[in-house]
PDB file of N, CA and C in Angstrom:
ATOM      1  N   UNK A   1     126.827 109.861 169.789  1.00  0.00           N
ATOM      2  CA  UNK A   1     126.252 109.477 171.066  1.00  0.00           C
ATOM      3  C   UNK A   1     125.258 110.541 171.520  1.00  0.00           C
ATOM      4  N   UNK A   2     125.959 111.835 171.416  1.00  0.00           N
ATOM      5  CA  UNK A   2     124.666 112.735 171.727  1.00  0.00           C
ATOM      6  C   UNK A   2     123.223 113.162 170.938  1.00  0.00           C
ATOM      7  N   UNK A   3     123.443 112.391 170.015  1.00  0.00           N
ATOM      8  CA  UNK A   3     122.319 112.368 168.611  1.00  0.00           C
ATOM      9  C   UNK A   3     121.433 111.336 169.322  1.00  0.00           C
ATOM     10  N   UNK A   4     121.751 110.319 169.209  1.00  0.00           N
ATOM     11  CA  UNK A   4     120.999 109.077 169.639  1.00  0.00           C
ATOM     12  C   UNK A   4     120.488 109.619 170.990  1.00  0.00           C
ATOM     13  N   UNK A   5     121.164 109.969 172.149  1.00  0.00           N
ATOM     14  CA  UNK A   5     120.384 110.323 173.076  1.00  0.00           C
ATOM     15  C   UNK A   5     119.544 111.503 173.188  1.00  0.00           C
ATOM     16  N   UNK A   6     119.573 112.575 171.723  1.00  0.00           N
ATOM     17  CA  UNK A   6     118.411 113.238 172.326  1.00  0.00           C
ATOM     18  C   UNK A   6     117.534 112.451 171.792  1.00  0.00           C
ATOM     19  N   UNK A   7     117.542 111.787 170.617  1.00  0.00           N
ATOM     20  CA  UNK A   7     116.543 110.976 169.903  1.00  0.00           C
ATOM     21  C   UNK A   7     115.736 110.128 170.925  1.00  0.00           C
ATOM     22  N   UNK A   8     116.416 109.512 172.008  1.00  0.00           N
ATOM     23  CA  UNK A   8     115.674 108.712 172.442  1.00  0.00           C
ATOM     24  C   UNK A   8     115.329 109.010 174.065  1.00  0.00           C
ATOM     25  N   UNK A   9     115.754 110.126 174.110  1.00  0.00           N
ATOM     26  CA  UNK A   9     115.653 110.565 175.352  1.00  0.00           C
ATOM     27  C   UNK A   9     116.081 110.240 176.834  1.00  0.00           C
ATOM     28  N   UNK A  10     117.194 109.362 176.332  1.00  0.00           N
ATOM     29  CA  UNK A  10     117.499 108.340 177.719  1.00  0.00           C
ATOM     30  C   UNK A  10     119.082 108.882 178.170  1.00  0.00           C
ATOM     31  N   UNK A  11     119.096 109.457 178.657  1.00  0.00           N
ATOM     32  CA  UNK A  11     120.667 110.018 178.931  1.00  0.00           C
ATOM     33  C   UNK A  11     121.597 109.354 179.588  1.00  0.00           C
ATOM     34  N   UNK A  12     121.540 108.591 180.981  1.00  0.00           N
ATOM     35  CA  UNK A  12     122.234 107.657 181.977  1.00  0.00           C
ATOM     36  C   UNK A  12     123.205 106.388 181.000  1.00  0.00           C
ATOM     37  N   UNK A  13     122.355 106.055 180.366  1.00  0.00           N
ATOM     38  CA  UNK A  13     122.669 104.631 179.338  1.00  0.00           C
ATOM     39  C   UNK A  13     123.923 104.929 178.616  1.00  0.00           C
ATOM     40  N   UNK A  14     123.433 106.442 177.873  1.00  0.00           N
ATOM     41  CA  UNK A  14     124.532 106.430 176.969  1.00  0.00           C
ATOM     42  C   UNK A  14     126.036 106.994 177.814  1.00  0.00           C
ATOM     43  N   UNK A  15     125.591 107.704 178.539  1.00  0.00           N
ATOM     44  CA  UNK A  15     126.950 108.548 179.882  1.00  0.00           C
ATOM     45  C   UNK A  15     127.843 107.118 180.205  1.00  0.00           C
ATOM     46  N   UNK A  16     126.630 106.164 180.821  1.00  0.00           N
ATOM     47  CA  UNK A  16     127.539 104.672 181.162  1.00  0.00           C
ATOM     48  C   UNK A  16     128.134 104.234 180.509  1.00  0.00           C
ATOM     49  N   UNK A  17     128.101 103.455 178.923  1.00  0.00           N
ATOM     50  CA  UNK A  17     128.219 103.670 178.240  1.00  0.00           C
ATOM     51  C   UNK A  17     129.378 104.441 177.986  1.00  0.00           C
ATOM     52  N   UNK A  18     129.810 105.356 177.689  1.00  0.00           N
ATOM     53  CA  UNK A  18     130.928 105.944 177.397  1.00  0.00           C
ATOM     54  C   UNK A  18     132.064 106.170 178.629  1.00  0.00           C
ATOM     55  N   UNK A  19     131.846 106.330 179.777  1.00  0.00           N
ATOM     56  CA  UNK A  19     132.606 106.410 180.763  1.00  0.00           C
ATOM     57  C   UNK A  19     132.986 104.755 180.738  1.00  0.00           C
ATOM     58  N   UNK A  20     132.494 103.960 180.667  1.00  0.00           N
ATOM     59  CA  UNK A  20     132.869 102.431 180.551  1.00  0.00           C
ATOM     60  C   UNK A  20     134.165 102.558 179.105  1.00  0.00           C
ATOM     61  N   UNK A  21     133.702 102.959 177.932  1.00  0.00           N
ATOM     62  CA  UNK A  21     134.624 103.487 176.711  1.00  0.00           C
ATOM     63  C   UNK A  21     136.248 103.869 177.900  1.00  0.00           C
ATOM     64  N   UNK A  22     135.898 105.168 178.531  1.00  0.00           N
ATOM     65  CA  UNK A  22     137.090 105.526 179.177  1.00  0.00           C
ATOM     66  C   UNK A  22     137.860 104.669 180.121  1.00  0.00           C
ATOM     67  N   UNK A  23     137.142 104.261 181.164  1.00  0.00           N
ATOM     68  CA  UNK A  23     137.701 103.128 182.003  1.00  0.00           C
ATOM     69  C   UNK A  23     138.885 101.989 181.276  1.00  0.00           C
ATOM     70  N   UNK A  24     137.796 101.320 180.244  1.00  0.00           N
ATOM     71  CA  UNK A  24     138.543 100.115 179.334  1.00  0.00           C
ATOM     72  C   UNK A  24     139.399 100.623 178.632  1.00  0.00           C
ATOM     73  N   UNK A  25     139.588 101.820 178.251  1.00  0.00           N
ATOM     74  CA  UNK A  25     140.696 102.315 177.514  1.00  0.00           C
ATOM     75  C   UNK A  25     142.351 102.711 178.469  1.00  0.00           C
ATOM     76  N   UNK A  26     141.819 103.521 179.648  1.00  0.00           N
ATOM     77  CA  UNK A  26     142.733 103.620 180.449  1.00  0.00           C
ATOM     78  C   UNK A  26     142.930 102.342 181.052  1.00  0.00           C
ATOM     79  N   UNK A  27     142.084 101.624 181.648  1.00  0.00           N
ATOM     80  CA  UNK A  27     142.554 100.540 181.973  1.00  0.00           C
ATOM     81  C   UNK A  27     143.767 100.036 181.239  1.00  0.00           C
ATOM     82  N   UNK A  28     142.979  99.229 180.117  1.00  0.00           N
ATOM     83  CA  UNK A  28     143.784  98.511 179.275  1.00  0.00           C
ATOM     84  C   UNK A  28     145.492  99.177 178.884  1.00  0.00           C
ATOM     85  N   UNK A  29     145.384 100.506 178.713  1.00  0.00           N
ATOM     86  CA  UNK A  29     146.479 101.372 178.360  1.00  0.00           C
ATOM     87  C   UNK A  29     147.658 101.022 179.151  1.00  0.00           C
ATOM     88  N   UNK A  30     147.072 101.113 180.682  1.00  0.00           N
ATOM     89  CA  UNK A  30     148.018 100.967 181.468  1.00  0.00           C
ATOM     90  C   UNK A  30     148.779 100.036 181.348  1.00  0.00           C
ATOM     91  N   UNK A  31     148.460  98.398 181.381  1.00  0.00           N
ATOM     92  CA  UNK A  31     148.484  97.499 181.261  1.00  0.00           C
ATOM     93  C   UNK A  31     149.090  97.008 180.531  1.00  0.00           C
ATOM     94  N   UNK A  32     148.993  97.337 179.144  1.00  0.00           N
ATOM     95  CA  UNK A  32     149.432  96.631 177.814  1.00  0.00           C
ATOM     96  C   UNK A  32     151.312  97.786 177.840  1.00  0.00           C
ATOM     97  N   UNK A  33     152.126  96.943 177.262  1.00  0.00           N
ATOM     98  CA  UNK A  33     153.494  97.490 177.065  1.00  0.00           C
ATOM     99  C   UNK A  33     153.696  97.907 175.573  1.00  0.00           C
ATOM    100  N   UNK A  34     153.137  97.598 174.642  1.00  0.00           N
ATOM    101  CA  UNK A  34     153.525  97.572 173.257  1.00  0.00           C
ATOM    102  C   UNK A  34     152.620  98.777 172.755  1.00  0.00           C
ATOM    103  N   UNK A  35     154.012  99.966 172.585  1.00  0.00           N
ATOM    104  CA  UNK A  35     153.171 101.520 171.990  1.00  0.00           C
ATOM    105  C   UNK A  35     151.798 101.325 171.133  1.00  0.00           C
ATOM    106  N   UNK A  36     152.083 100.352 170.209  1.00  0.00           N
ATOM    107  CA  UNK A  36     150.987 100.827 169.309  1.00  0.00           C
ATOM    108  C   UNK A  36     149.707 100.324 169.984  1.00  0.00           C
ATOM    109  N   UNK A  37     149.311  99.205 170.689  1.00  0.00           N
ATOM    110  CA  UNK A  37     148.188  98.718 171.172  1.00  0.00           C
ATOM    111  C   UNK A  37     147.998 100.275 172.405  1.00  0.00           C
ATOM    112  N   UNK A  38     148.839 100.481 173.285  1.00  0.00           N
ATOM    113  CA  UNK A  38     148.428 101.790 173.908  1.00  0.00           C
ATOM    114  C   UNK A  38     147.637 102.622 173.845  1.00  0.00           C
ATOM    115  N   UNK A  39     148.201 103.022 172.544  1.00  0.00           N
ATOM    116  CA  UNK A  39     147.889 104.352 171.629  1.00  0.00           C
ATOM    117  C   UNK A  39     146.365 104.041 171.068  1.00  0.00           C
ATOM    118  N   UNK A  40     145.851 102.690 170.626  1.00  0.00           N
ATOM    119  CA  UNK A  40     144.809 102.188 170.242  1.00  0.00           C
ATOM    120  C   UNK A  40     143.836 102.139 171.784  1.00  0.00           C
ATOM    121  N   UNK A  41     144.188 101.936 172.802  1.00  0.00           N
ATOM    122  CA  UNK A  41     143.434 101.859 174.066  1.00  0.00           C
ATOM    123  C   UNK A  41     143.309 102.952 174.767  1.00  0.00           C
ATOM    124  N   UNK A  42     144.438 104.206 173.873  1.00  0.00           N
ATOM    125  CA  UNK A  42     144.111 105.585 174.371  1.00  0.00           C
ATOM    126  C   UNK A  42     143.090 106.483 173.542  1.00  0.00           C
ATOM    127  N   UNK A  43     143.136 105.773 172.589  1.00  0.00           N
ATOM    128  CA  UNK A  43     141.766 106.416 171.297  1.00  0.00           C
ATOM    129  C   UNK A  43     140.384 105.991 171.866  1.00  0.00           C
ATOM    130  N   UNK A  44     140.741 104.526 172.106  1.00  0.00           N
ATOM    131  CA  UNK A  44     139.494 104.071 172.712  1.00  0.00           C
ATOM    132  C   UNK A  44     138.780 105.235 174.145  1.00  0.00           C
ATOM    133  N   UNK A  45     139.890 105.320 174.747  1.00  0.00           N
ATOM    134  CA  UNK A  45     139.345 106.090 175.846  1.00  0.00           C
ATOM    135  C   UNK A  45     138.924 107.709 175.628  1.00  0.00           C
ATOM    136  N   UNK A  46     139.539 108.080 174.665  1.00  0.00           N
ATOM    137  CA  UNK A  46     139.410 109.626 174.287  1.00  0.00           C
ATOM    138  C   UNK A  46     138.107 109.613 173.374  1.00  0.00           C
ATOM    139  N   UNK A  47     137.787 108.533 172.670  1.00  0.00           N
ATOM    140  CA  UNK A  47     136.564 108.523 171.992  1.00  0.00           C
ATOM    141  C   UNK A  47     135.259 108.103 173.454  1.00  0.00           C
ATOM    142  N   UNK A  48     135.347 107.496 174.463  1.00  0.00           N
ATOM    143  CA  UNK A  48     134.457 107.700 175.500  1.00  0.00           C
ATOM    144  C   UNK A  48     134.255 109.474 175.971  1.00  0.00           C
ATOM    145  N   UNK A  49     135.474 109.599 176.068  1.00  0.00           N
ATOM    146  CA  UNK A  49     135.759 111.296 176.857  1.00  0.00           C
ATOM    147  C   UNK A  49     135.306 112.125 175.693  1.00  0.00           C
ATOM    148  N   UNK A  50     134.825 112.075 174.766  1.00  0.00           N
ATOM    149  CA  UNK A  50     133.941 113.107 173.902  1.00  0.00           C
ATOM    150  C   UNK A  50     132.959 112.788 173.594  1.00  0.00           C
ATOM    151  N   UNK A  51     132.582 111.437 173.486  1.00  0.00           N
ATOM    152  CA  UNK A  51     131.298 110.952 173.503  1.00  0.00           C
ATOM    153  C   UNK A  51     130.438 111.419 174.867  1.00  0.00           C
ATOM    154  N   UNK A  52     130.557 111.259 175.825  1.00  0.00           N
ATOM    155  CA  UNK A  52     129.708 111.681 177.401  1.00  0.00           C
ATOM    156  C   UNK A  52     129.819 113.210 177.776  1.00  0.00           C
ATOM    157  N   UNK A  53     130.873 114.206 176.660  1.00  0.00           N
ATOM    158  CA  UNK A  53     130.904 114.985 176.792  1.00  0.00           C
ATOM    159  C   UNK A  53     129.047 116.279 176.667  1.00  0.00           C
ATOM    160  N   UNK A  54     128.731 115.940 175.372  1.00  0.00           N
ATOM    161  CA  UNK A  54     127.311 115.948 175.229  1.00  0.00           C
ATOM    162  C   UNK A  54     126.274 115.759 176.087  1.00  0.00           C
ATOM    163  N   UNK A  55     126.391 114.614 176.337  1.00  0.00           N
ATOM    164  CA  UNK A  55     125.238 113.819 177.554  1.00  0.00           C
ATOM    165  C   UNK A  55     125.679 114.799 178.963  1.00  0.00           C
ATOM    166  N   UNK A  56     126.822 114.325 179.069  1.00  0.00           N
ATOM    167  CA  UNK A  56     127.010 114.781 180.770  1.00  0.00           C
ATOM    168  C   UNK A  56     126.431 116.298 181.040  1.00  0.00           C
ATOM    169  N   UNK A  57     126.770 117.367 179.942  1.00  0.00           N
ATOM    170  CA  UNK A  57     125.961 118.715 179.979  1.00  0.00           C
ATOM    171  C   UNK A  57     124.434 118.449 180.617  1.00  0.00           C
ATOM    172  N   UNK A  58     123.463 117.957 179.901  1.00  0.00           N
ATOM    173  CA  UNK A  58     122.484 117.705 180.045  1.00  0.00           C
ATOM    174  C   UNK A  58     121.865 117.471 181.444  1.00  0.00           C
ATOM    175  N   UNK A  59     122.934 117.067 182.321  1.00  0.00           N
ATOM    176  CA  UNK A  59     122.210 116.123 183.592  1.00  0.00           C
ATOM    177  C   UNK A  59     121.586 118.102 184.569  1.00  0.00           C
ATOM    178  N   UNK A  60     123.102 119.144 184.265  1.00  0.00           N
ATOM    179  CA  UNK A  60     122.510 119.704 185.266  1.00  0.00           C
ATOM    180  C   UNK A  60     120.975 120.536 184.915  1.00  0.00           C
ATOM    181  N   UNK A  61     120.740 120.769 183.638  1.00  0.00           N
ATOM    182  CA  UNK A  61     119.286 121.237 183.162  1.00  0.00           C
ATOM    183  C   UNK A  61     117.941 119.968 183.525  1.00  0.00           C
ATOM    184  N   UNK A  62     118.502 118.470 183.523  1.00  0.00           N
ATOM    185  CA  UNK A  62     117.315 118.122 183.187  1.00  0.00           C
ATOM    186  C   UNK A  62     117.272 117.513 185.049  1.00  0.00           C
ATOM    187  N   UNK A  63     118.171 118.055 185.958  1.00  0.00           N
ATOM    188  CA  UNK A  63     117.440 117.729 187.384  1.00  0.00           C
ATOM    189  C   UNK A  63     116.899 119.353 187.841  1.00  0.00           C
ATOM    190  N   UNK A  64     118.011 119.936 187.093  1.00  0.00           N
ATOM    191  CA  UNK A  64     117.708 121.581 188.036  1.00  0.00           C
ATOM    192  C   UNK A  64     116.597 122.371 186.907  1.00  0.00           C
ATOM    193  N   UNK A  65     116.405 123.838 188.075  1.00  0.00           N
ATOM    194  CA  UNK A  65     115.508 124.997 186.644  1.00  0.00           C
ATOM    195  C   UNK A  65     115.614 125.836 186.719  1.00  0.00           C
ATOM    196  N   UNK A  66     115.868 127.165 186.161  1.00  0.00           N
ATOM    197  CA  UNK A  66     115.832 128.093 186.569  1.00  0.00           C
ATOM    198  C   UNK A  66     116.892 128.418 187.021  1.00  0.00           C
ATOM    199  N   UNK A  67     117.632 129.576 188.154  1.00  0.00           N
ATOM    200  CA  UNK A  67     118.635 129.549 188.885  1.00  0.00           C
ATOM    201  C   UNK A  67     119.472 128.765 189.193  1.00  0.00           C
ATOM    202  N   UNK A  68     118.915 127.460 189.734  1.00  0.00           N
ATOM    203  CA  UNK A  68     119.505 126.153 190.031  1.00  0.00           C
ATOM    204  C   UNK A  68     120.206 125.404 189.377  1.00  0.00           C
ATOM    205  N   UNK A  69     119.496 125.644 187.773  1.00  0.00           N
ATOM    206  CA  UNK A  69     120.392 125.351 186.761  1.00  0.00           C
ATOM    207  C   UNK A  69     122.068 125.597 186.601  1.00  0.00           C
ATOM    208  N   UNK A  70     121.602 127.351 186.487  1.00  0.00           N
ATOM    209  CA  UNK A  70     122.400 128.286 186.340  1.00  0.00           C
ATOM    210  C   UNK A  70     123.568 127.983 187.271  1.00  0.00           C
ATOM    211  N   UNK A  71     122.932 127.987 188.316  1.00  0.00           N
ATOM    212  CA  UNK A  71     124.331 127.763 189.457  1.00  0.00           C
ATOM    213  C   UNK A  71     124.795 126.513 189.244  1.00  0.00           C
ATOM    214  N   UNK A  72     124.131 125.583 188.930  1.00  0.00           N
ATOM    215  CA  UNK A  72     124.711 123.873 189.249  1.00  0.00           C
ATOM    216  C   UNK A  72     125.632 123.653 187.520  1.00  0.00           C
ATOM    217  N   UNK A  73     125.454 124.463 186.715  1.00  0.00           N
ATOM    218  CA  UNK A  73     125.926 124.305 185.435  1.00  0.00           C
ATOM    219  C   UNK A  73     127.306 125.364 185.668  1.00  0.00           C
ATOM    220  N   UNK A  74     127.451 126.402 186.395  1.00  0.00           N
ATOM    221  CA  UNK A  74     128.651 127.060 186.761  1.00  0.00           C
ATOM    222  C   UNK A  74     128.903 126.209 187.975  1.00  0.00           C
ATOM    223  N   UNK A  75     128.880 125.801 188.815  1.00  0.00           N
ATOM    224  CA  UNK A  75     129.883 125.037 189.916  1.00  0.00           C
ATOM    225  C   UNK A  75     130.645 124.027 188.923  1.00  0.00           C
ATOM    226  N   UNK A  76     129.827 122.956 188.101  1.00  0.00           N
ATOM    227  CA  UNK A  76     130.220 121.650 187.412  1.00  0.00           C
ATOM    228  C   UNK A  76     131.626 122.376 186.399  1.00  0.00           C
ATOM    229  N   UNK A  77     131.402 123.653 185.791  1.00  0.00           N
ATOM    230  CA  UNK A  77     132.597 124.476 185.037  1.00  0.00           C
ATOM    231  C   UNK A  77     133.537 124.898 186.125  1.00  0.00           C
ATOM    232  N   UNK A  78     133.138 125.440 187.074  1.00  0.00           N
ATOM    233  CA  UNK A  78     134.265 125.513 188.119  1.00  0.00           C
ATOM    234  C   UNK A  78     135.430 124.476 188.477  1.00  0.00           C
ATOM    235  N   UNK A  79     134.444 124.061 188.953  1.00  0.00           N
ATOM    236  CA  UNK A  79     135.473 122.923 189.777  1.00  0.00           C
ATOM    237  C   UNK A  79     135.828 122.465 188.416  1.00  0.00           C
ATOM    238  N   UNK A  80     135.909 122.174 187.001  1.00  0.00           N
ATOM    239  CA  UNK A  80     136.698 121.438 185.839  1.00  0.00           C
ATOM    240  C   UNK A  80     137.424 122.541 186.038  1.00  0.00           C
ATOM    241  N   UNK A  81     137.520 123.783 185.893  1.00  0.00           N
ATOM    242  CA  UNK A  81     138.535 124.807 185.458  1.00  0.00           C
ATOM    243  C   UNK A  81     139.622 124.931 186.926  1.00  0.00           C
ATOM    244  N   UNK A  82     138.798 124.200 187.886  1.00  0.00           N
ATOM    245  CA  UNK A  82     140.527 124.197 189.177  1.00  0.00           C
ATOM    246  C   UNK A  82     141.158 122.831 188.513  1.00  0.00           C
ATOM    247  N   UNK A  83     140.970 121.874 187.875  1.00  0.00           N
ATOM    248  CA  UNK A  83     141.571 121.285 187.292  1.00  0.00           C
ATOM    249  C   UNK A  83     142.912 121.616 186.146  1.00  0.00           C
ATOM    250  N   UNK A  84     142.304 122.736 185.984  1.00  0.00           N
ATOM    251  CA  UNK A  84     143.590 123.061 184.728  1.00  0.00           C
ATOM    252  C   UNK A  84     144.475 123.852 185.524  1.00  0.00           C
ATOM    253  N   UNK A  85     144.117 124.042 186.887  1.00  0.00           N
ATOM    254  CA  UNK A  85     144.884 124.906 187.549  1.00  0.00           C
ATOM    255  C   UNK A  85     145.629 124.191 189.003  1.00  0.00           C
ATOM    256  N   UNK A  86     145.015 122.920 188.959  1.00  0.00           N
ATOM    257  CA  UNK A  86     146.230 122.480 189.918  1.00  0.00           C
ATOM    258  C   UNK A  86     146.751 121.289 189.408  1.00  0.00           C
ATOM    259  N   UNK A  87     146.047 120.889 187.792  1.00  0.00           N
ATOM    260  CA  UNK A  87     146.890 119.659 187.137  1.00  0.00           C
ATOM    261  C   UNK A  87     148.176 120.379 186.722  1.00  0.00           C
ATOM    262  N   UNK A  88     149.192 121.014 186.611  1.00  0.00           N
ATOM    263  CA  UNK A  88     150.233 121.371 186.348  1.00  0.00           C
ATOM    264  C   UNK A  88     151.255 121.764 187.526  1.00  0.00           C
TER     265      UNK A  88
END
């Protein structure tokens, strides 16, 4: 996913695109009772969540420059890293 989008330069498409991957996977996960289909709707979703991983980097360089970058690319790591610290 992140190949194709530098290739073509369109970043939004493919992010949608894969966050849709995650949605339908958790969705469906929830939903369905029978382990093995789960487990298949949790791949589905973990293959969105590394796919947009690539793309999503990208957004804070290609709105910000300079400093702005810098800072808007450390807040976006921040706030993920209070995640590992108040998901437990």
């Amino acid at each position: 996913m992140g190949i194709h989008s530098d290739r073509t330069g369109e970043r939004k498409r493919h992010a949608a695109i894969a966050f849709l991957c995650i949605i339908a996977g958790l969705g469906l996960a929830s939903t369905v009772a029978d382990p093995t289909i789960k487990m298949l709707c949790l791949c589905i979703a973990g293959f969105g969540f590394f796919a947009v991983l690539p793309v999503f980097w990208t957004f804070p360089t290609a709105f910000l420059s300079g400093a702005g970058a810098a800072a808007g690319i450390a807040a976006v790591n921040s706030i993920g890293n209070l995640g590992g610290y108040f998901g437990p």
